[in-house]
N, C-alpha and C. Protein backbone atom coordinates (compact mmCIF):
# COMPACT_ATOMS: atom_id res chain seq x y z
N UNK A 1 23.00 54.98 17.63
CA UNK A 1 24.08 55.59 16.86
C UNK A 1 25.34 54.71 16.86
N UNK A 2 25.92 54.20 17.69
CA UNK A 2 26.79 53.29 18.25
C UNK A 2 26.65 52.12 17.21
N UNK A 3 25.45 51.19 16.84
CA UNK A 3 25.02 50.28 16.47
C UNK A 3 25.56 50.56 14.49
N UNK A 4 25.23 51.70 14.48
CA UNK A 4 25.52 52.32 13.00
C UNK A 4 27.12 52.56 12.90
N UNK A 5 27.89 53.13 13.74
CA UNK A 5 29.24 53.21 13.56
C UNK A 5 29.46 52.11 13.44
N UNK A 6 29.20 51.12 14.24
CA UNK A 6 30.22 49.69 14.36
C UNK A 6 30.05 49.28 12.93
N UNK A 7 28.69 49.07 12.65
CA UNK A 7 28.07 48.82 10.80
C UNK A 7 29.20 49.19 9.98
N UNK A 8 29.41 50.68 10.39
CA UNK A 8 30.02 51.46 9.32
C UNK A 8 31.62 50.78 9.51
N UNK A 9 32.33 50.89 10.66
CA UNK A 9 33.22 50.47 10.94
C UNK A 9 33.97 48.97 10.24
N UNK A 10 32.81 48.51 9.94
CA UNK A 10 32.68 47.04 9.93
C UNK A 10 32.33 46.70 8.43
N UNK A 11 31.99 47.50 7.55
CA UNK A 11 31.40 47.56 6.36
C UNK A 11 31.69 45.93 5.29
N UNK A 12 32.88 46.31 4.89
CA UNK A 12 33.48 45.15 4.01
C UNK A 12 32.71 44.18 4.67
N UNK A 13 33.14 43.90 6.09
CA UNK A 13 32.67 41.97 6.16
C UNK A 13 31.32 41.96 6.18
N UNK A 14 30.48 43.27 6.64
CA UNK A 14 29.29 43.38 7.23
C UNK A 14 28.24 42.62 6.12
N UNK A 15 29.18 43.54 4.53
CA UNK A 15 28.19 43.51 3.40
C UNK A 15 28.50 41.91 2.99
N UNK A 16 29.71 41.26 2.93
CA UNK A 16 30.05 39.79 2.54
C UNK A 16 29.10 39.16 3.59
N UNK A 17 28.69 39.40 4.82
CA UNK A 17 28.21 38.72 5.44
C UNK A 17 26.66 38.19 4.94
N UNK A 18 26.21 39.62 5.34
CA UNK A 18 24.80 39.66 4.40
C UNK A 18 24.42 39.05 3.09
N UNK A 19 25.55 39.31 2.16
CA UNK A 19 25.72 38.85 0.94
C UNK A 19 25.56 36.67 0.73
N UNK A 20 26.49 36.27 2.11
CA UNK A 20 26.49 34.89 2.34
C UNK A 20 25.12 34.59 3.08
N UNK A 21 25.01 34.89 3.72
CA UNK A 21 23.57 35.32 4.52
C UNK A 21 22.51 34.57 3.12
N UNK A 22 22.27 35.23 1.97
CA UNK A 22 21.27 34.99 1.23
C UNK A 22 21.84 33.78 0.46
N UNK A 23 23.06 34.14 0.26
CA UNK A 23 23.91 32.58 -0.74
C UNK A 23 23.43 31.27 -0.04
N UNK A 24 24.11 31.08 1.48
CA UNK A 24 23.58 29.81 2.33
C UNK A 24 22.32 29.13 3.09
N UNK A 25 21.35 30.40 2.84
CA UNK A 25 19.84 30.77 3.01
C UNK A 25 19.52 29.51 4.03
N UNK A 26 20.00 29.90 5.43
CA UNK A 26 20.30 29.52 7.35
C UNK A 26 18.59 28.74 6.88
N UNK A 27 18.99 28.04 7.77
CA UNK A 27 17.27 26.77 8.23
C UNK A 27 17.16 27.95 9.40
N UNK A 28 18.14 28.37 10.17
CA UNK A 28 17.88 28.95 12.03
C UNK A 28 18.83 30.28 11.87
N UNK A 29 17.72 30.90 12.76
CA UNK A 29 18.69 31.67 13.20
C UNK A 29 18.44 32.47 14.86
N UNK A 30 19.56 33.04 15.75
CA UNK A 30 19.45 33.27 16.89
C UNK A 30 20.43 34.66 17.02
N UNK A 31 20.26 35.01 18.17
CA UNK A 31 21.36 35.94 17.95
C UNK A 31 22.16 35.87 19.61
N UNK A 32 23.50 36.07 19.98
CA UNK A 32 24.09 35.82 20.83
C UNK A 32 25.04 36.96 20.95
N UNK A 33 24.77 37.62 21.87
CA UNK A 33 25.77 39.19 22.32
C UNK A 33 26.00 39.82 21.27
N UNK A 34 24.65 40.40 20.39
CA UNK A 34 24.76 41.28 19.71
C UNK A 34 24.78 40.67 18.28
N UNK A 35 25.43 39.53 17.94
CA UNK A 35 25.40 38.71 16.78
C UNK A 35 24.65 38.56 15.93
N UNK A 36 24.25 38.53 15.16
CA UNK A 36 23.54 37.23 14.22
C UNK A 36 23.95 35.78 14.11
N UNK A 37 23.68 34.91 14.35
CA UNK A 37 23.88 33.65 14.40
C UNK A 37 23.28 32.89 13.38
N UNK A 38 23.68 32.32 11.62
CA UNK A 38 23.04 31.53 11.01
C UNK A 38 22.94 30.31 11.23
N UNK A 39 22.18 29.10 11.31
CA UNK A 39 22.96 28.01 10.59
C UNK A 39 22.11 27.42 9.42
N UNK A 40 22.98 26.95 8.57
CA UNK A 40 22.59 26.63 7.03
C UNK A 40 23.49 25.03 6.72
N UNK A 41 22.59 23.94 6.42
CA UNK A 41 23.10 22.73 6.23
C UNK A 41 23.84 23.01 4.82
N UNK A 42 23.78 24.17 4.10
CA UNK A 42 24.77 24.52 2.96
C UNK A 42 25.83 24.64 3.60
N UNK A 43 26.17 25.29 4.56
CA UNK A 43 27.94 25.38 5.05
C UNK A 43 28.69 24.48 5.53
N UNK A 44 29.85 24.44 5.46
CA UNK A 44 30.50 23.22 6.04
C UNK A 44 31.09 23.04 6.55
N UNK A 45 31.17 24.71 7.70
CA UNK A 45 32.04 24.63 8.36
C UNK A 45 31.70 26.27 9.24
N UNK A 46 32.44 26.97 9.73
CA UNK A 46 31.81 28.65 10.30
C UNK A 46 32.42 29.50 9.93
N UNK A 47 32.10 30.73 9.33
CA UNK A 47 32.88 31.52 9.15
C UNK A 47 31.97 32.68 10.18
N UNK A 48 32.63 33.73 10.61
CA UNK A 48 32.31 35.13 10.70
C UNK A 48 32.93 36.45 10.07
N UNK A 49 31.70 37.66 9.69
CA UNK A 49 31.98 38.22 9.05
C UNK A 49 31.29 39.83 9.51
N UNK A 50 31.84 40.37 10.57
CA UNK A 50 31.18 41.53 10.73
C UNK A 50 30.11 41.18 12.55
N UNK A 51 29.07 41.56 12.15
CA UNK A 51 27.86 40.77 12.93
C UNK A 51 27.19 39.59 12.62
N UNK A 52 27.68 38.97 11.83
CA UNK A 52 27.10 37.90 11.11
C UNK A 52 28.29 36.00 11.17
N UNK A 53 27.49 35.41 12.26
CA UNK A 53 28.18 33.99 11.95
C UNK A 53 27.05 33.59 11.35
N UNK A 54 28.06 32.36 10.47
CA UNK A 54 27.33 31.37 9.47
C UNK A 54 27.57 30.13 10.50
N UNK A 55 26.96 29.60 10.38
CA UNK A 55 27.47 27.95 10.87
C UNK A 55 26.71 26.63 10.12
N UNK A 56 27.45 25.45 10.09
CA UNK A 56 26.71 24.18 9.24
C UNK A 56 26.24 23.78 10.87
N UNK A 57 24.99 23.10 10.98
CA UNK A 57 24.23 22.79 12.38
C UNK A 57 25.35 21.35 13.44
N UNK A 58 25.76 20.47 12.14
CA UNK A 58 26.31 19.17 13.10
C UNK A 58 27.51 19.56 12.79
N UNK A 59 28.40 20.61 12.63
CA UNK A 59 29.78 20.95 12.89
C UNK A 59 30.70 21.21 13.82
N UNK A 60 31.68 20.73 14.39
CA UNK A 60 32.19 21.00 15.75
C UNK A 60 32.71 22.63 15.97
N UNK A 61 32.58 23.20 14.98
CA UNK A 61 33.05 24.69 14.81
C UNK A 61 32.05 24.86 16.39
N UNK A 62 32.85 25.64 16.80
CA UNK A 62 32.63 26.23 18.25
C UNK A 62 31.99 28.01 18.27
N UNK A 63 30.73 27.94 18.68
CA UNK A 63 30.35 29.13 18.14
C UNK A 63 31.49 30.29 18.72
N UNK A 64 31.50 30.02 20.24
CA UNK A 64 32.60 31.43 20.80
C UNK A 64 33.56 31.32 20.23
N UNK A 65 34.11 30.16 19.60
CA UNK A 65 35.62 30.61 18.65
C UNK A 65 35.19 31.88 17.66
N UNK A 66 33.97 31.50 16.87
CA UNK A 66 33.43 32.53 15.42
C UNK A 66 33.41 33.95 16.81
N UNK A 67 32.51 33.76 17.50
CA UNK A 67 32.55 35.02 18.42
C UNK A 67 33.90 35.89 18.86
N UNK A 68 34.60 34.99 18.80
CA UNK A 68 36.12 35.85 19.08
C UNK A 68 36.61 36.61 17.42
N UNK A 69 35.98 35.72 16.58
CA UNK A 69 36.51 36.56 15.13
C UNK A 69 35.75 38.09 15.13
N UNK A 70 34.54 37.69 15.52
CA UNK A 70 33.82 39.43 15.95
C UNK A 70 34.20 40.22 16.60
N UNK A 71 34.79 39.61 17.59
CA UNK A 71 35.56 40.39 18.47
C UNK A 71 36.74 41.67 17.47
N UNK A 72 37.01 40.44 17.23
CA UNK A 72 38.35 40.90 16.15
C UNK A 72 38.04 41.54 15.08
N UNK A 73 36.92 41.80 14.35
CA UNK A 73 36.55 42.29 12.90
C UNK A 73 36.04 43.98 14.13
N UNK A 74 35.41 43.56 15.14
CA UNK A 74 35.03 45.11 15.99
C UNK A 74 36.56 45.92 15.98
N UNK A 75 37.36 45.11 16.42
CA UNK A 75 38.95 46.05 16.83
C UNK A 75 39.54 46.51 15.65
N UNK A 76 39.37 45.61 14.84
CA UNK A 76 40.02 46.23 13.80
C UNK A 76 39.62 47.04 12.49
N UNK A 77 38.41 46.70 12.48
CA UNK A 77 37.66 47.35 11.18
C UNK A 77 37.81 47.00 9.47
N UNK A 78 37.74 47.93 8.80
CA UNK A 78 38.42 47.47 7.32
C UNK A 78 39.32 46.90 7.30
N UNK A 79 40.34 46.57 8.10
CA UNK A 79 41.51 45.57 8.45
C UNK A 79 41.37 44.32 8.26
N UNK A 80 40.14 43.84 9.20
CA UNK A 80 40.01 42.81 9.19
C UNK A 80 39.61 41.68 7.95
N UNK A 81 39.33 41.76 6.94
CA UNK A 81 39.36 40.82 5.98
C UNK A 81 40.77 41.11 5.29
N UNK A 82 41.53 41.98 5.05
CA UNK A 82 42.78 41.46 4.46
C UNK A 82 43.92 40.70 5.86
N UNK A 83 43.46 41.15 6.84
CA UNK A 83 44.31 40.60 7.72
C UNK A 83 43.71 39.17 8.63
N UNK A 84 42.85 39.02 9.53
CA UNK A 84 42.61 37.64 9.80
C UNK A 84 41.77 37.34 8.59
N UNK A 85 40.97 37.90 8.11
CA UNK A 85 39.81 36.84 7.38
C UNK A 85 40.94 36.15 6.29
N UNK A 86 41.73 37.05 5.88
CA UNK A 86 42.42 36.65 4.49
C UNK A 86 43.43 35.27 5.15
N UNK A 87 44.20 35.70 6.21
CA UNK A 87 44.70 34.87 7.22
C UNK A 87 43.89 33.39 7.36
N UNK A 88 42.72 33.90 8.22
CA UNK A 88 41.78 32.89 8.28
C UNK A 88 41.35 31.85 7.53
N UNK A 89 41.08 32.02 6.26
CA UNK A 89 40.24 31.46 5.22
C UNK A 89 41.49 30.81 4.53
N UNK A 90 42.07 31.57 4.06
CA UNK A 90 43.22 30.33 3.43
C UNK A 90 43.65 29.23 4.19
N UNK A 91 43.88 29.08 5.87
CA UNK A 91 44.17 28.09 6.92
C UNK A 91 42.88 27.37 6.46
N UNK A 92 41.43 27.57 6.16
CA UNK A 92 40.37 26.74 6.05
C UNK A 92 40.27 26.30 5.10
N UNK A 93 40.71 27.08 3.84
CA UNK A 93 40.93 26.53 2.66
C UNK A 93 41.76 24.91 2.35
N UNK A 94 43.33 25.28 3.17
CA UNK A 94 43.94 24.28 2.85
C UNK A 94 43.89 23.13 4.01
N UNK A 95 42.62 23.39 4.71
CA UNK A 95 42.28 21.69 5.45
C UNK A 95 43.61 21.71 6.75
N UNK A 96 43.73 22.79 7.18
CA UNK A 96 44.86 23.23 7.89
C UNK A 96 44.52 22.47 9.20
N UNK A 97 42.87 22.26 9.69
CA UNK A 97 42.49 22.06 10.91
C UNK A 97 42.80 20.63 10.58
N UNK A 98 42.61 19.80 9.76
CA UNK A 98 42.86 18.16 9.84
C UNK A 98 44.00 17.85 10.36
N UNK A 99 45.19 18.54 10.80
CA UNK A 99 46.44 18.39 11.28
C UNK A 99 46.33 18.36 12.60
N UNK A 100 45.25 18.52 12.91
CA UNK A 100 45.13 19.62 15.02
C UNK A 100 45.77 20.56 15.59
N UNK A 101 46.33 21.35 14.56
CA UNK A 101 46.86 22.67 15.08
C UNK A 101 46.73 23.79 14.78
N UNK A 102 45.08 23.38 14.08
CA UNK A 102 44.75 24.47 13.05
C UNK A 102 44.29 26.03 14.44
N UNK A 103 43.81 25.34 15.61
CA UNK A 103 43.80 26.63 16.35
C UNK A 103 45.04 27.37 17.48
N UNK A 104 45.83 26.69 17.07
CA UNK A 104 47.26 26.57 17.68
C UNK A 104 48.03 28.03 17.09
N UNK A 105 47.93 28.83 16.05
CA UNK A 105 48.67 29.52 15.06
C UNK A 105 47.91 30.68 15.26
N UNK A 106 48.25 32.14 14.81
CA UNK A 106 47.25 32.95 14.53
C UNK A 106 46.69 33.26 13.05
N UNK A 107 45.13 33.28 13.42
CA UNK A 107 45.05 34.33 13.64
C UNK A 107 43.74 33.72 15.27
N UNK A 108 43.89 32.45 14.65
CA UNK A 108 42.81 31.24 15.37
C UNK A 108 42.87 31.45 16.97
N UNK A 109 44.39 31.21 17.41
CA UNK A 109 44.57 31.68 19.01
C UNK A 109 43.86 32.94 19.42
N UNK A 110 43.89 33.37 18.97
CA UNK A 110 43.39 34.66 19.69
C UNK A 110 41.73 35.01 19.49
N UNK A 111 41.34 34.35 18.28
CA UNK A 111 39.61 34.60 18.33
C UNK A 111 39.26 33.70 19.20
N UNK A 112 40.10 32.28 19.55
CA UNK A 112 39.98 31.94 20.51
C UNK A 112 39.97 32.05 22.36
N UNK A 113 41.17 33.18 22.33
CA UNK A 113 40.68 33.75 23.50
C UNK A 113 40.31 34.69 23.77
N UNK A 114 39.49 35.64 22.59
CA UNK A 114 38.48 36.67 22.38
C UNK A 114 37.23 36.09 22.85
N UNK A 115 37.30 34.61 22.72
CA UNK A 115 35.84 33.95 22.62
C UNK A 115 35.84 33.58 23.72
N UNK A 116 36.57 33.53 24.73
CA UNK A 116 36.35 32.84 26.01
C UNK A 116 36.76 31.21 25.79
N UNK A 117 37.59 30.20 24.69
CA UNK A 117 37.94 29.25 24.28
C UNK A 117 39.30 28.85 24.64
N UNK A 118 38.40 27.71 25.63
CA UNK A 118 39.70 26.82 26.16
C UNK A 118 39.84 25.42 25.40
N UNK A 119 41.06 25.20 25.08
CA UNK A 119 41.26 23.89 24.42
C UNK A 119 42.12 23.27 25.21
């Protein structure tokens, strides 16, 4: 029952997730504390979305960083894509990490130490 609230809780990213899920169609997949874990040589980088990370396989994207965004999409619920994802994705959009301070800012600090991520 638990497993279904969080779903429900979680809906918006759950369904984008799933939705990318078939778009980037993963070579692998694993699952890690409850997760889904993709990786797909289509991506080019990680996003998370609900229960669902994407990852590109030779990317330095750090899986427990994406794990701390779960963290964060659990606490907050329908929140979470107008607030970090929307947050999130535009910092990835504009190549924010090529500077090195792309995990320095939020919404990044903190999925970072959701994730157990020391830099």
């Amino acid at each position: 029952m638990r497993d279904l609230l969080m779903f429900i809780w979680q809906l918006p990213q759950n369904l984008l997730g799933l939705l990318l899920v078939f778009i980037y169609r993963p070579e692998t997949q694993y699952y890690r504390n409850g997760m889904s874990v993709y990786v797909s040589s289509r991506m080019s980088g990680g996003i998370s979305l609900g229960r669902y990370i994407i990852l590109r396989r030779d990317t330095p994207v750090n899986v427990a960083h994406e794990f701390g965004h779960c963290k964060q999409s659990q606490m907050l619920g329908w929140l979470y894509l107008p607030t970090v994802g929307l947050a999130s994705g535009l910092r990835a959009w504009l190549n924010l990490y090529k500077d090195g301070h792309y995990y320095d800012s939020w919404p990044e600090n903190w999925a970072d130490r959701l994730g157990g991520v020391s830099r």
